[in-house]
Protein backbone atom coordinates (compact mmCIF):
# COMPACT_ATOMS: atom_id res chain seq x y z
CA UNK A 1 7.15 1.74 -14.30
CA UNK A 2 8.67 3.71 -11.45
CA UNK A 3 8.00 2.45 -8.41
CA UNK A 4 8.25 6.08 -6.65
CA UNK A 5 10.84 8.62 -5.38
CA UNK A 6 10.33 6.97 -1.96
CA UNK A 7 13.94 5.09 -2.50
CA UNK A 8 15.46 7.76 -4.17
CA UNK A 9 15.32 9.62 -0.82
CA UNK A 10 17.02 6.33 1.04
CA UNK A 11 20.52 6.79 0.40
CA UNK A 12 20.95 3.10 1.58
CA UNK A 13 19.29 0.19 0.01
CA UNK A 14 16.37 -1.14 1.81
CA UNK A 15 17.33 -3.88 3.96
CA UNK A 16 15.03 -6.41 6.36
CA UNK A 17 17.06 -7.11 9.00
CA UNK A 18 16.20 -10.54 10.52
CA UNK A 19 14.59 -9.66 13.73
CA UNK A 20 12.04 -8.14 10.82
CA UNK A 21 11.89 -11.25 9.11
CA UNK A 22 11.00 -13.19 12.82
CA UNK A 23 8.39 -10.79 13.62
CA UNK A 24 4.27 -12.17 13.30
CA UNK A 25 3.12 -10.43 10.22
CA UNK A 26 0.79 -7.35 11.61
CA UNK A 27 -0.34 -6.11 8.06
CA UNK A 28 -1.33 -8.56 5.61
CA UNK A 29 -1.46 -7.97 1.39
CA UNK A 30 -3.59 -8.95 -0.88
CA UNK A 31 -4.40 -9.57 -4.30
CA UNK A 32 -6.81 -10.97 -6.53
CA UNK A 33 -4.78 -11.96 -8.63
CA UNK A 34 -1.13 -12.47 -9.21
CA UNK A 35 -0.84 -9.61 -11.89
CA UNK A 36 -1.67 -7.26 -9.20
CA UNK A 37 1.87 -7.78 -7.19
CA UNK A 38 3.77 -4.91 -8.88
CA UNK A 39 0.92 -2.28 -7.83
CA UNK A 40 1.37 -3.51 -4.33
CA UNK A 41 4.86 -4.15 -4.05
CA UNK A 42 5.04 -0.25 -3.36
CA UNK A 43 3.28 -1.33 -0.06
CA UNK A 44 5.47 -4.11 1.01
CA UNK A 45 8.50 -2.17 0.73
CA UNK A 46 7.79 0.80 2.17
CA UNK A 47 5.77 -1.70 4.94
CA UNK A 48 9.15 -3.34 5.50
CA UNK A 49 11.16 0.12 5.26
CA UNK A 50 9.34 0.67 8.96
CA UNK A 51 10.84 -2.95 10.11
CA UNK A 52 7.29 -4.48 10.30
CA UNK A 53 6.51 -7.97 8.68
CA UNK A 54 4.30 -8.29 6.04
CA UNK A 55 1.89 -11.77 4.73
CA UNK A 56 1.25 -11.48 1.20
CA UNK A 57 -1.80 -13.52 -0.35
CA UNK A 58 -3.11 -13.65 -3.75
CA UNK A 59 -6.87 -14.63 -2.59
CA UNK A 60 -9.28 -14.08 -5.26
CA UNK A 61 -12.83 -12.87 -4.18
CA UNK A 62 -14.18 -14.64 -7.29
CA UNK A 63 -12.38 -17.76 -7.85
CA UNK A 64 -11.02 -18.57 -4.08
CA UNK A 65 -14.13 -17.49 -2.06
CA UNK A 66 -13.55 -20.01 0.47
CA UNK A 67 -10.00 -19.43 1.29
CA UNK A 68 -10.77 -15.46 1.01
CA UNK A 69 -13.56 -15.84 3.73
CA UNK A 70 -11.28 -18.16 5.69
CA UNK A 71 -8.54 -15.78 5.44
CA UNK A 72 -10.71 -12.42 6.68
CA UNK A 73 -12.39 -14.49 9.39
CA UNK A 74 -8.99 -15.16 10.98
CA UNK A 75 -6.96 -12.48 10.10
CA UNK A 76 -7.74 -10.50 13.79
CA UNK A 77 -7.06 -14.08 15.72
CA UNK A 78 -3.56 -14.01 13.90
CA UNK A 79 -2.59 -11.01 15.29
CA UNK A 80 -3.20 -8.77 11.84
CA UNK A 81 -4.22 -5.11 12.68
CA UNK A 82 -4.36 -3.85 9.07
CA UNK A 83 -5.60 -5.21 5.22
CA UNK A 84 -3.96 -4.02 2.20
CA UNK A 85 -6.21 -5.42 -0.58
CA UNK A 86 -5.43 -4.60 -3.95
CA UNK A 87 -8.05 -5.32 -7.02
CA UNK A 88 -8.89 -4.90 -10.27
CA UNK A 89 -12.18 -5.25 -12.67
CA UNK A 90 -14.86 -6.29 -10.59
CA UNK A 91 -12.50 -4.76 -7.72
CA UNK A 92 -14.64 -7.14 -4.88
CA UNK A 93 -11.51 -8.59 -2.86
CA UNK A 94 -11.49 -5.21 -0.91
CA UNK A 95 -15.24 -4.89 0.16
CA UNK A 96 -15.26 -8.49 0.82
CA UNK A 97 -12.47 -8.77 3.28
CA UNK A 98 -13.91 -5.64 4.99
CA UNK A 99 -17.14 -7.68 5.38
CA UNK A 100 -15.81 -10.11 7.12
CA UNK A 101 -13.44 -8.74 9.29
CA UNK A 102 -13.92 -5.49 11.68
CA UNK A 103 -9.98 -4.39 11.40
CA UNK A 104 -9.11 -1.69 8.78
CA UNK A 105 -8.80 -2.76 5.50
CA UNK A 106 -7.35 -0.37 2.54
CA UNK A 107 -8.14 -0.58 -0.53
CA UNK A 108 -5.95 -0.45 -3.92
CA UNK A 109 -7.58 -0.22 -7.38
CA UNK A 110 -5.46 -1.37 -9.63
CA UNK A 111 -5.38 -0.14 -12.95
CA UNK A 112 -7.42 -2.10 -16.13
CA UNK A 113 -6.80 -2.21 -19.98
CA UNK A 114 -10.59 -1.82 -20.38
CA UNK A 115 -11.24 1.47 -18.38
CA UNK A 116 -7.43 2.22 -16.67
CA UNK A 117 -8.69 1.25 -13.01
CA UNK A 118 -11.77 3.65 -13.19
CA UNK A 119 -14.02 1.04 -12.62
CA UNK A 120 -11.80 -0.83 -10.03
CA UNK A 121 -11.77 2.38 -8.08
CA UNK A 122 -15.74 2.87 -8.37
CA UNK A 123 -16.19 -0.44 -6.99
CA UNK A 124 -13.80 -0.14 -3.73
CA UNK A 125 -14.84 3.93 -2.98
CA UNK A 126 -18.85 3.00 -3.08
CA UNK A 127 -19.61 0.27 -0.51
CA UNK A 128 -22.63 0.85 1.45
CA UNK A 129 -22.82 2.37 4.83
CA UNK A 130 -21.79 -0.07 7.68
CA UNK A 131 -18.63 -1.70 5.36
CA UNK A 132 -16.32 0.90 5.34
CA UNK A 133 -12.82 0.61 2.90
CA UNK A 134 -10.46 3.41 2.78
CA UNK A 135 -9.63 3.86 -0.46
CA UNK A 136 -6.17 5.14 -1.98
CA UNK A 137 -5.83 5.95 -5.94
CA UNK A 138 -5.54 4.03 -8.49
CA UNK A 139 -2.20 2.55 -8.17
CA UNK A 140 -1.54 3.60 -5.37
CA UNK A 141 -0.02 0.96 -3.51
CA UNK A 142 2.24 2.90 -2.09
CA UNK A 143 0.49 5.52 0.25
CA UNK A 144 -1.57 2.16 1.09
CA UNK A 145 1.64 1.32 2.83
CA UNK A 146 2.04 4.40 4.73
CA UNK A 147 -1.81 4.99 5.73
CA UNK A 148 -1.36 1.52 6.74
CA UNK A 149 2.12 2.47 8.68
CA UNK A 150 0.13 5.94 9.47
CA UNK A 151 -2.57 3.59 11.65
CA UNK A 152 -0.38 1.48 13.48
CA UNK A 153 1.57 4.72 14.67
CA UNK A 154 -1.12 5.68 16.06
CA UNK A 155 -0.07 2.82 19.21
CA UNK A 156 3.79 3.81 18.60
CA UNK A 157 5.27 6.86 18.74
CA UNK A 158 8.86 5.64 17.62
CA UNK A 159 7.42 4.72 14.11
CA UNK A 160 5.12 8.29 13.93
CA UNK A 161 9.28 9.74 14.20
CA UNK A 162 10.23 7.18 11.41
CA UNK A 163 7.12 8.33 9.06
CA UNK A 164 8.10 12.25 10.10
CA UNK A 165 11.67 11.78 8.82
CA UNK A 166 10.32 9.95 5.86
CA UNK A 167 7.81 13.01 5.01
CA UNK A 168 10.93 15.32 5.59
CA UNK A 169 12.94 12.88 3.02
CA UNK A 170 9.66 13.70 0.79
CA UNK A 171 9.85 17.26 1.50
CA UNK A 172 13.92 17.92 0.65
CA UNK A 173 13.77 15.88 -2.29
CA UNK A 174 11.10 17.98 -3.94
CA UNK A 175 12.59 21.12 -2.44
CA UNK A 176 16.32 19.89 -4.48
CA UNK A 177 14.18 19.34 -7.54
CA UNK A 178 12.62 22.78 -7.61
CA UNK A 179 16.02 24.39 -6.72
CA UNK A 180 17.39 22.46 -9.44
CA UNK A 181 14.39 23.24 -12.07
CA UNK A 182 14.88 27.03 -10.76
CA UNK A 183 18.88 26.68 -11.89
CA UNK A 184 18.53 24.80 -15.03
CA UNK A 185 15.12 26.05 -16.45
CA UNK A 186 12.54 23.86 -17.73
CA UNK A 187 14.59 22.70 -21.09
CA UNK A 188 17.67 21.71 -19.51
CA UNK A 189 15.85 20.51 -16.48
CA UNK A 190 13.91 18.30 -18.63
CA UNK A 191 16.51 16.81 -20.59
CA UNK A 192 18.54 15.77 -17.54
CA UNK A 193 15.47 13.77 -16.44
């Protein structure tokens, strides 16, 4: 599974310096379950791409209620300002944290052998008024990452620069690809994929 094109536009491999490794975690990632890691590791990385430090947790809504509920009550005293939570099935971690906890929490369905994250993504896009959780798509652990980068720039103008360079990154890469499509045409194009 590809994780994305995101590191295809870094020419250099992603690197946490050690100051980044110091810093008190601001965004915090979660999972139901431990299965649910490679959805979100799109998140972490791109997370730590912007130099901030990231917890992750595998806190099930289901079968660690306590710590879950312990984790979302104190998550705003730690000095977290943003929830990643990532779940499949049921899909309850997301709604739950947001319950219990007024910061921002994002949620990731993650996809399901029994209806391919469908119902994952029902359950996180339909809570009921008063409980909001932004939802990304299924899968989509990556632009969880940058809507959760996207919020804390809204405090920090040096990292709304780093996600503007990252968007022009975006932008040339899919500007060399149609160039390239344009040269080869589709056949060629397709076989050098």
């Amino acid at each position: 599974m590809a994780i994305s094109s995101l590191f295809i536009v870094t020419p250099e491999p992603l690197q946490v310096s050690s100051a980044t490794a110091q810093l008190k975690p601001v965004v915090a990632v979660v999972m139901g379950s431990d299965s649910d890691l490679e959805t979100l590791q799109p998140a972490i990385q791109v997370l730590e791409r912007f130099e901030f430090a990231v917890e992750v947790r595998i806190l099930s809504a289901h079968r660690t209620p306590i710590e879950m509920v312990a984790f979302a009550q104190q998550a705003k005293s730690k000095g977290l300002k943003v929830i990643i939570a990532g779940a499949g099935g049921a899909a309850h971690l997301p709604g739950m944290i947001a319950s219990l906890t007024s910061l921002p929490v994002i949620g990731v369905p993650v996809q399901s052998k029994a209806l391919s994250g469908v119902d994952s993504m029902h359950s996180i896009v339909q809570m009921p008024g008063g409980i909001p959780v932004a939802t990304v798509a299924i899968d989509g652990g990556l632009n969880a990452g940058l809507l959760a980068s996207q919020i804390l720039a809204l405090s920090n103008q040096n990292l709304e620069e780093q996600i503007m360079k990252f968007r022009e990154a975006v932008h040339d890469e899919v500007t060399a690809k149609d160039a390239q499509l344009i040269e080869l045409g589709p056949n060629d194009y397709l076989t050098q994929m």
